[in-house]
PDB file of N, CA and C in Angstrom:
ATOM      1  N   UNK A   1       6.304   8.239   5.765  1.00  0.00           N
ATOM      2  CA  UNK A   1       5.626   8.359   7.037  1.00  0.00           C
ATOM      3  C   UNK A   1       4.620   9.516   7.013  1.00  0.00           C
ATOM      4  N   UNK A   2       5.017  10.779   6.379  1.00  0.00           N
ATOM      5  CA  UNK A   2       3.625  11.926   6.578  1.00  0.00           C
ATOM      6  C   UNK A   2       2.805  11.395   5.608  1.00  0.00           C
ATOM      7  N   UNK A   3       2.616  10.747   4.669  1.00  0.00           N
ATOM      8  CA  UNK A   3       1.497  10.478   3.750  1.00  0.00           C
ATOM      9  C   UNK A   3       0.519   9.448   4.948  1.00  0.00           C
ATOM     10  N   UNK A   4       1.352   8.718   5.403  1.00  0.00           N
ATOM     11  CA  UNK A   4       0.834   7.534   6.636  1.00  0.00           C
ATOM     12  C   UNK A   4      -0.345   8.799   7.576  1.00  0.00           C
ATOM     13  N   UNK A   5       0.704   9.229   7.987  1.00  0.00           N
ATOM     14  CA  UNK A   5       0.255  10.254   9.213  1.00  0.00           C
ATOM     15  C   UNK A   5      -1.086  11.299   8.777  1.00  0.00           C
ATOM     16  N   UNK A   6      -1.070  11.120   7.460  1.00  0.00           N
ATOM     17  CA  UNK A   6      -2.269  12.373   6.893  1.00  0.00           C
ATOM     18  C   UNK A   6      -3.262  11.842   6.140  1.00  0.00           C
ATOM     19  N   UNK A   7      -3.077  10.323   6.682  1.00  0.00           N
ATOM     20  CA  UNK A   7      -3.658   8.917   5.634  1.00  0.00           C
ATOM     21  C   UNK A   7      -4.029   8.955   4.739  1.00  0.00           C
ATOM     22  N   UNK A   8      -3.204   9.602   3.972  1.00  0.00           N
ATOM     23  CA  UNK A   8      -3.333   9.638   1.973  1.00  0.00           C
ATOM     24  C   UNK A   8      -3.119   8.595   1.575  1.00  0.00           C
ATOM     25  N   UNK A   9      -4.107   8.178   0.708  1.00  0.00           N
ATOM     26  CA  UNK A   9      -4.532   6.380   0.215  1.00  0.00           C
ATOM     27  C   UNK A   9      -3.572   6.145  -0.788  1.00  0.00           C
ATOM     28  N   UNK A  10      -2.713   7.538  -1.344  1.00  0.00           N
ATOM     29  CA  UNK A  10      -1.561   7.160  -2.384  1.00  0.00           C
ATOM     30  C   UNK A  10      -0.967   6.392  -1.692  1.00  0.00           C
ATOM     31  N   UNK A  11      -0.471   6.342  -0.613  1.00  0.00           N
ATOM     32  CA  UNK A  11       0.516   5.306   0.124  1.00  0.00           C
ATOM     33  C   UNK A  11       0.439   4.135   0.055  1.00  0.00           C
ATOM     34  N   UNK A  12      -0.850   3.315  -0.356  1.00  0.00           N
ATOM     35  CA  UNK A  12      -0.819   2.193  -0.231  1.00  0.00           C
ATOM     36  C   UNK A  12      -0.300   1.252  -1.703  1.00  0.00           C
ATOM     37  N   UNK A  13      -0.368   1.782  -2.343  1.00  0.00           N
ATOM     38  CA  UNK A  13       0.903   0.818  -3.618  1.00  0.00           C
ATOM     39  C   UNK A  13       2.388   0.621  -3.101  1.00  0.00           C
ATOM     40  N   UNK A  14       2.497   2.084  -2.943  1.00  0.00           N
ATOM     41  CA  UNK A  14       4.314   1.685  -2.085  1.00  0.00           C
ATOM     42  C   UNK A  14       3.986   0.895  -0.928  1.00  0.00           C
ATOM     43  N   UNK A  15       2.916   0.985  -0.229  1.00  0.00           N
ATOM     44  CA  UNK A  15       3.303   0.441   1.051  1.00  0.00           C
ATOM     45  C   UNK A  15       2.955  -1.427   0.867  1.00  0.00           C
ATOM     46  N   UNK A  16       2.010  -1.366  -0.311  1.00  0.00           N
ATOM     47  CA  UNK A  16       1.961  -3.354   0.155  1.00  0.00           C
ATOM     48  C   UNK A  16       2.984  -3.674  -0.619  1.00  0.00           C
ATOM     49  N   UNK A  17       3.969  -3.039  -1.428  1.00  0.00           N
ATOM     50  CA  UNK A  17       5.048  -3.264  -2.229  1.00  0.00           C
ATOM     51  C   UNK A  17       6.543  -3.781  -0.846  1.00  0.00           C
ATOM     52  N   UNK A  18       6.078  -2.784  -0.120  1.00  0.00           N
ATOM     53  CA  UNK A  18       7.168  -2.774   0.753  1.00  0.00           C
ATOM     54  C   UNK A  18       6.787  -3.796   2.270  1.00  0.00           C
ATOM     55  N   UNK A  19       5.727  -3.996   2.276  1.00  0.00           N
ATOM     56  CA  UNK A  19       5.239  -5.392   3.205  1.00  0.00           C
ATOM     57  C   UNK A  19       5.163  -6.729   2.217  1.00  0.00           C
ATOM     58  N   UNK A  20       5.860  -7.044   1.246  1.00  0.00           N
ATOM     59  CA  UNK A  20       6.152  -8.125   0.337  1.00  0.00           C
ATOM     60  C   UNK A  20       7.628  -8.342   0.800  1.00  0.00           C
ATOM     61  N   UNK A  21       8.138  -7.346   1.574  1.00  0.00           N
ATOM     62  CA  UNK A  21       9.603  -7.907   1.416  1.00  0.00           C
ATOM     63  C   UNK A  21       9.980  -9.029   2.665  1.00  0.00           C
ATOM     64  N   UNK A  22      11.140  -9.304   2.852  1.00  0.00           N
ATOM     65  CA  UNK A  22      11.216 -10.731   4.224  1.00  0.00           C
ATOM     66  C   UNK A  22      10.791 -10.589   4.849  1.00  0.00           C
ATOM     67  N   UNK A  23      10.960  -9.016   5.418  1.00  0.00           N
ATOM     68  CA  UNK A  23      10.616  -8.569   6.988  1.00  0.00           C
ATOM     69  C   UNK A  23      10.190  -6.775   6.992  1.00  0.00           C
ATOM     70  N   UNK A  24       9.348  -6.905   7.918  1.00  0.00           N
ATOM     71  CA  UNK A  24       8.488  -5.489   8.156  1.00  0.00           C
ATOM     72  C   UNK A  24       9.753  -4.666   8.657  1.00  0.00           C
ATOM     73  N   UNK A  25       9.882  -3.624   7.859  1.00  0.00           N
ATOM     74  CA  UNK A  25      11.166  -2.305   8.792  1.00  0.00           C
ATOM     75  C   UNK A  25      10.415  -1.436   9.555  1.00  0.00           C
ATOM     76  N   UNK A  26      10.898  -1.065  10.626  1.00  0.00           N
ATOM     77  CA  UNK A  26      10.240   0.006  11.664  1.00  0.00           C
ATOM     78  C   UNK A  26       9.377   0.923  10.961  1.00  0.00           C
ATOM     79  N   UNK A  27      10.028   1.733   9.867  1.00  0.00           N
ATOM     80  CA  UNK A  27       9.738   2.833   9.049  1.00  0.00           C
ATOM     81  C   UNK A  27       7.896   2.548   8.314  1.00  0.00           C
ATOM     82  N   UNK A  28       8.013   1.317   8.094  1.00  0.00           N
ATOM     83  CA  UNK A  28       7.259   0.838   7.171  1.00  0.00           C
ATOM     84  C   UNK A  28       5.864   0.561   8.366  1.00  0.00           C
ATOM     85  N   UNK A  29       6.263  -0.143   9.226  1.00  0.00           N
ATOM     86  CA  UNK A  29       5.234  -0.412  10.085  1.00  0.00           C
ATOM     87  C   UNK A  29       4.667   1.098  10.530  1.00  0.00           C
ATOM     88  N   UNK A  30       5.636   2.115  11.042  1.00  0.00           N
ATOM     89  CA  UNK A  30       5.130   3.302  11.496  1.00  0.00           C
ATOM     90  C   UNK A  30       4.000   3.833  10.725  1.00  0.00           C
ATOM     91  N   UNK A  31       4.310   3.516   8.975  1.00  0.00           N
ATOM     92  CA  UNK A  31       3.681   4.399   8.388  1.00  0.00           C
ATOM     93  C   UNK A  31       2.565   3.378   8.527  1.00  0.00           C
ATOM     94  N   UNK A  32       2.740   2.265   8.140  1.00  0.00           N
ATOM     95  CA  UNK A  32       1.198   1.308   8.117  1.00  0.00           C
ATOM     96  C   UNK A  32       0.000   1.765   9.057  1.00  0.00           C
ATOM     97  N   UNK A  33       0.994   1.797   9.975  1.00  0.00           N
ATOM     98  CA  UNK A  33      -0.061   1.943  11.570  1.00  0.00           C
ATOM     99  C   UNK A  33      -0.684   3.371  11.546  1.00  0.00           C
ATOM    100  N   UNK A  34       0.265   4.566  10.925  1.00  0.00           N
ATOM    101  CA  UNK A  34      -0.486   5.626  11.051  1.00  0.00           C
ATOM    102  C   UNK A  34      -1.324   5.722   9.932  1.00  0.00           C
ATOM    103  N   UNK A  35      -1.529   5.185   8.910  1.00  0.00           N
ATOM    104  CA  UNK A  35      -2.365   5.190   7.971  1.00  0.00           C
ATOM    105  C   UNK A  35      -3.761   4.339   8.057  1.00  0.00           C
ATOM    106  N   UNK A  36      -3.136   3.349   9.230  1.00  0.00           N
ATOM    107  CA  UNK A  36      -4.748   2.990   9.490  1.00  0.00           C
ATOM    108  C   UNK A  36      -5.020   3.599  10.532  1.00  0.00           C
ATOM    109  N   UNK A  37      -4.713   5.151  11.268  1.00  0.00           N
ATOM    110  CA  UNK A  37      -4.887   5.453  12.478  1.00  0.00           C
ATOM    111  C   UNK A  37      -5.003   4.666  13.992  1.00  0.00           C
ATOM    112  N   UNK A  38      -4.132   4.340  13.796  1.00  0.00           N
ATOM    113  CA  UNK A  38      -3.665   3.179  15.003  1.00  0.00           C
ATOM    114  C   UNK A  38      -2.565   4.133  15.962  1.00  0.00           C
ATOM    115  N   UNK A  39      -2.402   4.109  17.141  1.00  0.00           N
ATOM    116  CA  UNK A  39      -1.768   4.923  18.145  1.00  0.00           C
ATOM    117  C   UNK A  39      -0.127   4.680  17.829  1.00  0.00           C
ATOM    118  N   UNK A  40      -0.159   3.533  17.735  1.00  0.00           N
ATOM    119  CA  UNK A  40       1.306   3.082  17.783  1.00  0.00           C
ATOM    120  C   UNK A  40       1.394   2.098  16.753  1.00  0.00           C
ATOM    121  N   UNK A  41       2.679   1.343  16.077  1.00  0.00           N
ATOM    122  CA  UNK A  41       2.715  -0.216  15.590  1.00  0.00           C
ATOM    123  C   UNK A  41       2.800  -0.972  16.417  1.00  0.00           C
ATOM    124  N   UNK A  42       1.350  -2.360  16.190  1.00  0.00           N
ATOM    125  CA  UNK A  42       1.916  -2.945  17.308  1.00  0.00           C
ATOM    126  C   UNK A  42       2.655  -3.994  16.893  1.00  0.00           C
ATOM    127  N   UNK A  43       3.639  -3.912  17.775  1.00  0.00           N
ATOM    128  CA  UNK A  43       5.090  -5.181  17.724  1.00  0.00           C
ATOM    129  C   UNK A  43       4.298  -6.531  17.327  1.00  0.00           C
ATOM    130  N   UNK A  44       3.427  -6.876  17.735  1.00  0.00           N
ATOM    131  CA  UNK A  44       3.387  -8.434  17.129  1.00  0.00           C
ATOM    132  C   UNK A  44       2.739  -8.623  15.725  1.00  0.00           C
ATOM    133  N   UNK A  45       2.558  -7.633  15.297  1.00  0.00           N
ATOM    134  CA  UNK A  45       2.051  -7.578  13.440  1.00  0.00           C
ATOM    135  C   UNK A  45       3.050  -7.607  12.920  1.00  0.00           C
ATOM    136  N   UNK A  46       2.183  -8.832  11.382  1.00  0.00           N
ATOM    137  CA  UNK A  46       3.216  -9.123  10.621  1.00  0.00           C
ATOM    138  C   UNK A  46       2.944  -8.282   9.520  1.00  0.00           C
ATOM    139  N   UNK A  47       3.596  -8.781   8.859  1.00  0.00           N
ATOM    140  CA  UNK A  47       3.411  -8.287   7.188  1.00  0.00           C
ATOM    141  C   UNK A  47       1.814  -8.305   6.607  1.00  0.00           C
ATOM    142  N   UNK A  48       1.673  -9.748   6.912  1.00  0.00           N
ATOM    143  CA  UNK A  48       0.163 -10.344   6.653  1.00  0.00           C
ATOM    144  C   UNK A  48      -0.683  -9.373   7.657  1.00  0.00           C
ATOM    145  N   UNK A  49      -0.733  -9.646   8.821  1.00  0.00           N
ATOM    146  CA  UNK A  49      -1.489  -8.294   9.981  1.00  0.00           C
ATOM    147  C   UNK A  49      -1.923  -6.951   8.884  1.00  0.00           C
ATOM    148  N   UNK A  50      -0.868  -6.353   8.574  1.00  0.00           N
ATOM    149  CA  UNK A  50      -0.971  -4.937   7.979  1.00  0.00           C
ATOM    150  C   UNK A  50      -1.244  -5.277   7.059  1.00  0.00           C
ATOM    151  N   UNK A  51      -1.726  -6.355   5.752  1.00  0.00           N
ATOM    152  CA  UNK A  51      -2.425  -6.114   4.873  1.00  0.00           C
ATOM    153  C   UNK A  51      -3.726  -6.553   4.925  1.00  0.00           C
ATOM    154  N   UNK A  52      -3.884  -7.476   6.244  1.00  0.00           N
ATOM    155  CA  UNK A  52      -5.292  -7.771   6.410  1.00  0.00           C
ATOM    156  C   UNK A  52      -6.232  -6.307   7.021  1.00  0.00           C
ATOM    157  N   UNK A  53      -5.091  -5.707   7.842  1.00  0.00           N
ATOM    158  CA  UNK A  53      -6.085  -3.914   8.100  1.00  0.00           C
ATOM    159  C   UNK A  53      -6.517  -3.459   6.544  1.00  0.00           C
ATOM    160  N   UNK A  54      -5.405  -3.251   6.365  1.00  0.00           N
ATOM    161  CA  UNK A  54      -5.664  -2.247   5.202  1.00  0.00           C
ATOM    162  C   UNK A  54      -6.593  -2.644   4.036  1.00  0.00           C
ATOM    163  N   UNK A  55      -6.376  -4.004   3.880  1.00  0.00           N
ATOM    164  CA  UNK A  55      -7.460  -4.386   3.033  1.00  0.00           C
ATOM    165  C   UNK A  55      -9.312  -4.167   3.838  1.00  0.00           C
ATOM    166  N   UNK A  56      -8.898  -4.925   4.911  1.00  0.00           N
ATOM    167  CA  UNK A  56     -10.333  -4.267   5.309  1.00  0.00           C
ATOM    168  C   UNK A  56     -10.837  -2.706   5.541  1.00  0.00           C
ATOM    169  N   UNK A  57      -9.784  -1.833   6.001  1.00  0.00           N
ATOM    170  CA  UNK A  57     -10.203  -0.483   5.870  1.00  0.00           C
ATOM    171  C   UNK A  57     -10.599   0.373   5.005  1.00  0.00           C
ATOM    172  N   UNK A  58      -9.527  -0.206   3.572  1.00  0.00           N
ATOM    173  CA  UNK A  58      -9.371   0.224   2.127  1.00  0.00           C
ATOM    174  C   UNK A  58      -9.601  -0.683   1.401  1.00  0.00           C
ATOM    175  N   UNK A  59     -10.857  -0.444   0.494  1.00  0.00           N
ATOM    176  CA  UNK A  59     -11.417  -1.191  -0.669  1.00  0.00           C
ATOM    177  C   UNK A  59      -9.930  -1.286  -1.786  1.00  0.00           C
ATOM    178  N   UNK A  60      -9.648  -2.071  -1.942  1.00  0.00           N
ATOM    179  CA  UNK A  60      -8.689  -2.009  -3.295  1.00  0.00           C
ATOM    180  C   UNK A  60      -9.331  -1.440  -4.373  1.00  0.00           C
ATOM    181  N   UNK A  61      -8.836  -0.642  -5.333  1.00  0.00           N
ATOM    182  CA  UNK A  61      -8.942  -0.389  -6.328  1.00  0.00           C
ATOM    183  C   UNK A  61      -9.577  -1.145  -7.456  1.00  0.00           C
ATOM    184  N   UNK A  62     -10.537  -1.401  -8.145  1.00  0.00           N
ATOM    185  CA  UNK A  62     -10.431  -2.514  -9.425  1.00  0.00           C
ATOM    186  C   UNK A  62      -9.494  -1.836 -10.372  1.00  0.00           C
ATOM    187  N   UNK A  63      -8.915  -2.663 -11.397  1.00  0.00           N
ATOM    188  CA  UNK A  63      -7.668  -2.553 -12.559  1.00  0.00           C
ATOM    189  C   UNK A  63      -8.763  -2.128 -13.062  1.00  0.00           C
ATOM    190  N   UNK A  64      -7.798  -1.069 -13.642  1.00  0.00           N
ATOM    191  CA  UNK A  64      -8.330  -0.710 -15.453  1.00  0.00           C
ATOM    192  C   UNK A  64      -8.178  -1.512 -16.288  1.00  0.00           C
ATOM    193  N   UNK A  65      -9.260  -1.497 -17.053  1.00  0.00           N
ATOM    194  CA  UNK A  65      -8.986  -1.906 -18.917  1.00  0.00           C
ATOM    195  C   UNK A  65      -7.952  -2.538 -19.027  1.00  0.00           C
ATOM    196  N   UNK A  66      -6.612  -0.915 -18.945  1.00  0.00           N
ATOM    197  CA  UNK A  66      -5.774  -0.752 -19.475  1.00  0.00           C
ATOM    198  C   UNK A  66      -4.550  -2.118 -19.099  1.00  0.00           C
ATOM    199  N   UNK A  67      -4.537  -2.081 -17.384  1.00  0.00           N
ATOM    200  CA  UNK A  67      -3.906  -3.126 -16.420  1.00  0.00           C
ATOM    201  C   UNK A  67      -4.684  -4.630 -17.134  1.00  0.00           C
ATOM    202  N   UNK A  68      -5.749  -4.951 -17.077  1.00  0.00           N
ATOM    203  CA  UNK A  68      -6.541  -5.856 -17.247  1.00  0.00           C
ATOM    204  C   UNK A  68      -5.720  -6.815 -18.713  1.00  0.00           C
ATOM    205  N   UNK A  69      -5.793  -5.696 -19.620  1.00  0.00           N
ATOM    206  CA  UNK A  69      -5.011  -6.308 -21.221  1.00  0.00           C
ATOM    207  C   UNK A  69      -3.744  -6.162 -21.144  1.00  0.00           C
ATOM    208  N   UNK A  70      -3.527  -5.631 -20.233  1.00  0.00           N
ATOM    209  CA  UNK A  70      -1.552  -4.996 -20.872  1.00  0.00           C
ATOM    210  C   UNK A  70      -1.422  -4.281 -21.657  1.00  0.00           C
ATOM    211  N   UNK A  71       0.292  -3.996 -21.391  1.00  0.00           N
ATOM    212  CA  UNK A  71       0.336  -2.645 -22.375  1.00  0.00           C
ATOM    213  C   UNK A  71       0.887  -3.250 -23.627  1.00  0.00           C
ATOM    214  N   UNK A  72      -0.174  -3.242 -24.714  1.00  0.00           N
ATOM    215  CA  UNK A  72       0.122  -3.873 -25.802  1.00  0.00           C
ATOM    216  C   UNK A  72       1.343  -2.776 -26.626  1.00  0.00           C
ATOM    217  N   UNK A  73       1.704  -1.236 -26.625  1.00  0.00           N
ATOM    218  CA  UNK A  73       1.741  -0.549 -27.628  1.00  0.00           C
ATOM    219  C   UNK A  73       3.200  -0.379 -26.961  1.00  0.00           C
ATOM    220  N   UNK A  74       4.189  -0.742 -25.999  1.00  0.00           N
ATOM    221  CA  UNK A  74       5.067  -0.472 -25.414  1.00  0.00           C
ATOM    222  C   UNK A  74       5.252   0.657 -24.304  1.00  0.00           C
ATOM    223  N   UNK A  75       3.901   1.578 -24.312  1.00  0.00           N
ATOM    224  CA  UNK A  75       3.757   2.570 -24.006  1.00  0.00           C
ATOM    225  C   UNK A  75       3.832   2.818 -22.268  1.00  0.00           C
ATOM    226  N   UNK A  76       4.542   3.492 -21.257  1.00  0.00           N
ATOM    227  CA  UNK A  76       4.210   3.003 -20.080  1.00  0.00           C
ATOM    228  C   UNK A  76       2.609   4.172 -19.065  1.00  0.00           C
ATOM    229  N   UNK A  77       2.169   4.153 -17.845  1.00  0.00           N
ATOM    230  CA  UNK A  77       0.595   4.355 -18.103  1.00  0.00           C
ATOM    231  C   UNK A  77       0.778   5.573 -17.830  1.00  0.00           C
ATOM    232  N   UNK A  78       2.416   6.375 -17.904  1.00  0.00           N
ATOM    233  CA  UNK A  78       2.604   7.808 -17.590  1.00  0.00           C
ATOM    234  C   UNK A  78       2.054   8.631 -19.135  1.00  0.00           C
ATOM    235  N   UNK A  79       2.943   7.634 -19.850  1.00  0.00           N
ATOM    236  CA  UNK A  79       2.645   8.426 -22.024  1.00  0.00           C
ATOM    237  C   UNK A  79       1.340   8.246 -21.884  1.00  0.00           C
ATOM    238  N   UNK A  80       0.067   7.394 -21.436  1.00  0.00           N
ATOM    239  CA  UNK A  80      -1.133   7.479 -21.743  1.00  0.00           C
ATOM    240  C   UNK A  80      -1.652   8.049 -21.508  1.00  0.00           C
ATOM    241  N   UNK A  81      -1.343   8.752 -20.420  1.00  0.00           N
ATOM    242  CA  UNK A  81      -2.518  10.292 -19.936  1.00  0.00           C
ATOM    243  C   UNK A  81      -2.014  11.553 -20.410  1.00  0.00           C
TER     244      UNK A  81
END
């Protein structure tokens, strides 16, 4: 929720990870909503709702290279840097 609240864009891997699951948890919506600076969550957003904000607010990332080929060497993308 404070990464939400201070809308640090790290949040958004955990967070569309965690709007994949059955159902939106309070916790999750709070942070959604404060990360797109929204007053409150509103109750009738779904899962889909909060990734259609965020995608429009926040450009996704393009993959690296690295994502693009896989990790051929076993290596995970923490040993690569």
């Amino acid at each position: 929720m404070g990464l939400g609240k201070r809308q640090d864009q790290r949040l958004l891997p955990t967070l569309r990870k965690m709007l994949d699951g059955p159902e939106v948890k309070v916790r999750v919506a709070e942070a959604a909503a404060a990360l797109l600076g929204l007053e409150c969550d509103p109750p009738e957003w779904t899962a889909s709702d909060y990734e259609a904000a965020m995608n429009s607010k926040f450009q996704a990332p393009a993959k690296t290279d690295f994502e693009v080929r896989g990790n051929r060497d076993g290596m995970t993308s923490a040993q690569t840097r």
